[in-house]
Protein backbone atom coordinates (compact mmCIF):
# COMPACT_ATOMS: atom_id res chain seq x y z
CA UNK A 1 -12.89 1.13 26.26
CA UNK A 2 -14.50 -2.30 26.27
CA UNK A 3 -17.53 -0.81 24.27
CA UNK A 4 -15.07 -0.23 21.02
CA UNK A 5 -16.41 -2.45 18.60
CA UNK A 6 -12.89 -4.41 17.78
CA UNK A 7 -11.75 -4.23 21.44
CA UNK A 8 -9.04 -7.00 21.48
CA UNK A 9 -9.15 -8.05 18.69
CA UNK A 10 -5.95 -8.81 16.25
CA UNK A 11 -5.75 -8.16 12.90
CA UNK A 12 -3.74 -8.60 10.13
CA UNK A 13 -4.13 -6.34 7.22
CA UNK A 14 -2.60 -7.35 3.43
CA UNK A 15 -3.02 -4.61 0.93
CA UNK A 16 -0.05 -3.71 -1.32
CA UNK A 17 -0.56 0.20 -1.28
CA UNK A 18 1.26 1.35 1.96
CA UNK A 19 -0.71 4.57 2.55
CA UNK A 20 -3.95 2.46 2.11
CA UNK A 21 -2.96 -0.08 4.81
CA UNK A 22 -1.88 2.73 7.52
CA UNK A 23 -5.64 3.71 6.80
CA UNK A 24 -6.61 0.90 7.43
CA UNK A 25 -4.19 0.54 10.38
CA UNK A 26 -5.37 4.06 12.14
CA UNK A 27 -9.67 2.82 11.45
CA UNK A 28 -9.29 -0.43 13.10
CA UNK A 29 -6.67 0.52 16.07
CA UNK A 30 -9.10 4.01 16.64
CA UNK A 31 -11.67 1.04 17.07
CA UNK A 32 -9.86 -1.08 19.20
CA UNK A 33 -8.28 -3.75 17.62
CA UNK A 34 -4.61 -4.33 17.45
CA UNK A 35 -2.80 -4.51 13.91
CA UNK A 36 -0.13 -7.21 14.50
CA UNK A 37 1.20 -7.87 10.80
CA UNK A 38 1.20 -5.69 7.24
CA UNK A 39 1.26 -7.68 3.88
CA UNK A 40 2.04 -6.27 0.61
CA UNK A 41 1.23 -9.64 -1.50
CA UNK A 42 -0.35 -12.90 -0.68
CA UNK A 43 2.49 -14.86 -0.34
CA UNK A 44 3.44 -12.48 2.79
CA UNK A 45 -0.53 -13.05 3.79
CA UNK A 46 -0.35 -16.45 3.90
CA UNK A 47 3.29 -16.46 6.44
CA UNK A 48 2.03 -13.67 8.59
CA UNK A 49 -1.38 -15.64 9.05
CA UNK A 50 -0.04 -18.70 9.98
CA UNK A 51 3.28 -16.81 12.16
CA UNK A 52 -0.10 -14.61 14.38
CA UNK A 53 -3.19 -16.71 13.95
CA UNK A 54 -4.97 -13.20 14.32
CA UNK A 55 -9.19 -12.80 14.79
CA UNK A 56 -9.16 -11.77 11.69
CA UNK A 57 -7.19 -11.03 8.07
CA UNK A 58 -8.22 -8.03 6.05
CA UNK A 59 -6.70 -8.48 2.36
CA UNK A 60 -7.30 -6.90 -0.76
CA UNK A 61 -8.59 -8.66 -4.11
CA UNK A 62 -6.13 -7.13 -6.23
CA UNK A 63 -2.14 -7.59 -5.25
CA UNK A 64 0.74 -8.57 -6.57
CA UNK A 65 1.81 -12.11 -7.40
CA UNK A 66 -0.76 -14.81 -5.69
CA UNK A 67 -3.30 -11.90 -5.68
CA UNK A 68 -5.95 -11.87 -3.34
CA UNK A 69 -8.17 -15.07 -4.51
CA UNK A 70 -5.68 -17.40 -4.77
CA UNK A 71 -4.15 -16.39 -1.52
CA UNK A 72 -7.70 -16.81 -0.13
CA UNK A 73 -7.94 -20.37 -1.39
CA UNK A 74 -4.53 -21.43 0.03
CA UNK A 75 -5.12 -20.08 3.31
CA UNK A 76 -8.13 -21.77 3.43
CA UNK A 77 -7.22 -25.18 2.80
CA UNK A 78 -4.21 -24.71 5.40
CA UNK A 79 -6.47 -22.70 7.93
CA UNK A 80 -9.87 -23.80 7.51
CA UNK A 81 -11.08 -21.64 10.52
CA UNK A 82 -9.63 -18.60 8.96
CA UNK A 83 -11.48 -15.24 9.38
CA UNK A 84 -10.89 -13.35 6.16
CA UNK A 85 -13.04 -9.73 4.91
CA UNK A 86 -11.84 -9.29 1.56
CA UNK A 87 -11.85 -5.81 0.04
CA UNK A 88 -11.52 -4.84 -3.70
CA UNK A 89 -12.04 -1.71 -5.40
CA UNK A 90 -14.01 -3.37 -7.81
CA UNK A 91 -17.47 -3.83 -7.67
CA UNK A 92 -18.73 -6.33 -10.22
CA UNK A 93 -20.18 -9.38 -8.49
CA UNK A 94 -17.79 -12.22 -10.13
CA UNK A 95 -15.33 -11.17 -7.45
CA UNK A 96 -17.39 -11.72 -4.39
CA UNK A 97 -19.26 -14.43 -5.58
CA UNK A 98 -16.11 -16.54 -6.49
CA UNK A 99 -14.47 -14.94 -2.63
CA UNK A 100 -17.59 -16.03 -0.67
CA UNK A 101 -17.31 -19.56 -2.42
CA UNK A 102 -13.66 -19.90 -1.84
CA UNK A 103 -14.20 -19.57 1.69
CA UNK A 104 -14.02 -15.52 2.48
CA UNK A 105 -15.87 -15.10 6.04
CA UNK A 106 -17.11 -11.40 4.24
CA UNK A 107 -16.43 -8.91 1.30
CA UNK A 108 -16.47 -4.66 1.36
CA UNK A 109 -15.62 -3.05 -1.54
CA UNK A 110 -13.48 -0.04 -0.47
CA UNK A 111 -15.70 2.57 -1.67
CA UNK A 112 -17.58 2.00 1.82
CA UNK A 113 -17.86 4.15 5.00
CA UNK A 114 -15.18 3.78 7.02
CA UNK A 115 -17.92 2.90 10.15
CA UNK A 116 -19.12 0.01 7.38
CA UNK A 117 -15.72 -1.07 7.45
CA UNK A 118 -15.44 -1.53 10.95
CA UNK A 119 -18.70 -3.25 11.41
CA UNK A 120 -17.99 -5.35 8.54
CA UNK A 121 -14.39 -6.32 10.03
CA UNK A 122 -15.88 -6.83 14.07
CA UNK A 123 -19.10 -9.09 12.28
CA UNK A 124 -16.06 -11.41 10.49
CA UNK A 125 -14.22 -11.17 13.72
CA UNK A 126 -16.93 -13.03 15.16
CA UNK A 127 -17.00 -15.35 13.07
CA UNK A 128 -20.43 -14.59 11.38
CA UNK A 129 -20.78 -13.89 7.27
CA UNK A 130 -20.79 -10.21 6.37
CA UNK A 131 -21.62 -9.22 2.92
CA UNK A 132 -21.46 -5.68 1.53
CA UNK A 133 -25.19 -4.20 1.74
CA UNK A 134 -24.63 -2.29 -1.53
CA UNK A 135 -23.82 -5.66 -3.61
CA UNK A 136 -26.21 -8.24 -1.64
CA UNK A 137 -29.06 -7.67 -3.77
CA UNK A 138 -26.71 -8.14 -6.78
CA UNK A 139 -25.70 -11.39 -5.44
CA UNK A 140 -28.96 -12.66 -4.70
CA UNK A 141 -29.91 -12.10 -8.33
CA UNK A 142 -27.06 -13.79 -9.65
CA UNK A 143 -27.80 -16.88 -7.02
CA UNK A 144 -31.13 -17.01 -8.58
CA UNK A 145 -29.94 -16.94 -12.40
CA UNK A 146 -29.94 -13.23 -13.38
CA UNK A 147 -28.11 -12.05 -16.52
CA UNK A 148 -25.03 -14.54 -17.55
CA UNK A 149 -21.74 -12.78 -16.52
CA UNK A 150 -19.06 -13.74 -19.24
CA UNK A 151 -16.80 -15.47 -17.17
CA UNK A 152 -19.17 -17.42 -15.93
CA UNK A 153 -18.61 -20.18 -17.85
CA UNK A 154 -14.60 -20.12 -15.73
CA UNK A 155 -13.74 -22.47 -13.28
CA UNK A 156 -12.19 -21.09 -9.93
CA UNK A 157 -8.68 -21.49 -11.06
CA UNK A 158 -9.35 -20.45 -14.18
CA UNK A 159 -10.98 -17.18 -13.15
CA UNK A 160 -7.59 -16.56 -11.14
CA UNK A 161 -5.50 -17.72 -14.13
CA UNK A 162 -7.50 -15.16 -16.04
CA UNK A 163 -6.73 -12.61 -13.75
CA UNK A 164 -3.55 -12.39 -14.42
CA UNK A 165 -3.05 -13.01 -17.55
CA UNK A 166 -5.77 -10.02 -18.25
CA UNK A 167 -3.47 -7.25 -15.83
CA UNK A 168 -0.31 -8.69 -18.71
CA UNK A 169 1.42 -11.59 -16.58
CA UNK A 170 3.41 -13.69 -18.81
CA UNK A 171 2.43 -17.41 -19.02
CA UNK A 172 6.23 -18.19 -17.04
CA UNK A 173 4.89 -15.62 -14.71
CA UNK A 174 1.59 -16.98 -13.78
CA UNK A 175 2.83 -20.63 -13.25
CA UNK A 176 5.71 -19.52 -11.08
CA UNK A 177 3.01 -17.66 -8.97
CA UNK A 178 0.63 -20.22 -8.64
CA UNK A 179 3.28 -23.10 -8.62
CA UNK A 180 2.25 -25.07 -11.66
CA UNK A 181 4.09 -25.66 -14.79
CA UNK A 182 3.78 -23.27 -17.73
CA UNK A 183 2.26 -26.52 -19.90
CA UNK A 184 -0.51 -26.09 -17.04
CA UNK A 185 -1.12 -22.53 -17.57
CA UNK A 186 -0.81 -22.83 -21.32
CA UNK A 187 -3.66 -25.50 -21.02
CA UNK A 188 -5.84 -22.90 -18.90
CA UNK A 189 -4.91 -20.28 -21.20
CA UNK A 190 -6.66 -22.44 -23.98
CA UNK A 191 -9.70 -23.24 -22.36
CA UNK A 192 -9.83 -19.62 -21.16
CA UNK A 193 -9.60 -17.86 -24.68
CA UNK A 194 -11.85 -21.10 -26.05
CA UNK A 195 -14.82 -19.97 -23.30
CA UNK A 196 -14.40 -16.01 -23.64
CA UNK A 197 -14.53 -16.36 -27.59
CA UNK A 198 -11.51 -14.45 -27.21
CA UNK A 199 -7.87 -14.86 -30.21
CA UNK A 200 -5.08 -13.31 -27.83
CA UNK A 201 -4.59 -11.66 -24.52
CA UNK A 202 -5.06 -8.44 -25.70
CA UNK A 203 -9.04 -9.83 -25.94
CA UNK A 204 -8.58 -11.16 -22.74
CA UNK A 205 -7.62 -7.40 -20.95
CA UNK A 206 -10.62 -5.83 -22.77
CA UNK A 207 -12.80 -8.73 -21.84
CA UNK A 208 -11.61 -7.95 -18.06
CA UNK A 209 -11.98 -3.79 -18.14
CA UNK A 210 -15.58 -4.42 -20.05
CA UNK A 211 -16.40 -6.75 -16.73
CA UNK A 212 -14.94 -4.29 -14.55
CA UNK A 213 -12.85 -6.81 -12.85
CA UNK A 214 -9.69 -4.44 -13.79
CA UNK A 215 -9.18 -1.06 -14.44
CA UNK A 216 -8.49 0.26 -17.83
C-alpha cells in the first residue's frame, strides 16, 4: 500500500462539473490519497482550504464566480504555503503563465493521462513545481520573448477582469465577485478594451475564443 504514489495524502478537489470531480475523486483515492472536500466555485475553494489545510488543492481554471485565478491569488496571499495543481481545459499558455506567477505549485491541462495526473498531483504534494510536459516548451519560448500574445499587454487583475467579462458577466456581476466597486471594474473595463483595440464586449468574447482562453 505504502508504494501508491499519493499514499496519505489529502486532497481537496474544486471543479464545478460533478461527474468530472468524482473522476477525479476515484484517480486520486485508486492512488492513495484521501479526498476530504469537493468545491464547485472558488469561493467554496478558498473555505474548504482553510476548514482541511489538505497536501494539496486540485482546482480548475474555469468556474463559476471567483473562477479559478482569482481564487488562486486569494488563497495565496491567505495561505502562502498552499499546494495548488491547477487544471484547465484550455491550452493556450496565458493561463499557466499568469497561474505559475500567481503562485500555482503546478498546471495539467485535462486532456492528460490520467497516470500524468497523478504524478503531476503527488510532485505538487511534495511541494516541488510540476509543469505540464506538453506546454513547457511553450512556456519557455514565451519566457524568452516568443510571439506577443494579445493580452499580454493585461495586468493580472485585468486578465481575470477580462475573463469574465469575455464568458458575458455583467460589470455589477464582476465587482460583486471580486469585491470591488462597479466604478473599479468600469475603470478595468476601459483600460481592457483601450489595450485589446477592442469597441464593446462582444470584441472582447471573440478576442477570448481567437486566444483560446474560452470556448466558442
Amino acid at each position: 500500500m505504502s508504494s501508491l504514489p499519493l499514499n496519505g495524502k489529502r486532497i481537496v478537489i474544486a471543479d464545478d462539473h460533478a461527474v468530472v470531480r468524482m473522476g477525479f475523486r476515484l484517480l486520486v483515492e485508486g492512488a492513495g490519497a484521501t479526498v476530504v472536500a469537493e468545491a464547485d466555485n472558488g469561493e467554496a475553494a478558498l473555505a474548504l482550504y482553510a476548514e482541511h489545510q489538505p497536501d494539496a488543492l486540485m482546482m480548475d481554471v474555469a468556474m463559476p464566480g471567483l473562477g479559478g485565478l482569482a481564487a488562486l491569488e486569494r488563497l495565496v496571499a491567505r495561505h502562502p504555503g498552499a499546494r495548488v495543481l491547477m487544471l484547465s481545459a484550455h491550452e493556450d499558455v496565458q493561463i499557466p503563465t499568469r497561474a505559475l506567477r500567481a503562485g500555482a505549485t503546478g498546471y495539467l491541462a485535462k486532456r492528460a493521462d490520467p497516470t500524468e495526473l497523478v504524478r503531476a498531483l503527488a510532485t505538487v504534494a511534495r511541494g516541488q513545481r510540476y509543469v505540464d510536459p506538453a506546454l513547457a516548451p511553450q512556456l519557455a519560448l514565451a519566457q524568452l520573448g516568443g510571439a506577443a500574445h494579445p493580452t499580454d499587454s493585461l495586468t493580472d487583475k485585468e486578465f481575470a477582469v477580462f475573463l469574465q467579462l469575455a464568458q458575458g458577466r455583467s460589470v455589477n456581476e464582476v465587482a460583486a465577485t471580486h469585491h470591488l466597486s462597479p466604478s473599479t471594474v468600469g475603470t478595468h473595463l476601459y483600460h481592457i478594451k483601450q489595450k485589446l483595440n477592442a469597441s464593446n464586449a462582444a470584441e472582447l468574447t471573440l478576442i477570448a475564443v481567437r486566444a483560446g482562453l474560452i470556448e466558442a
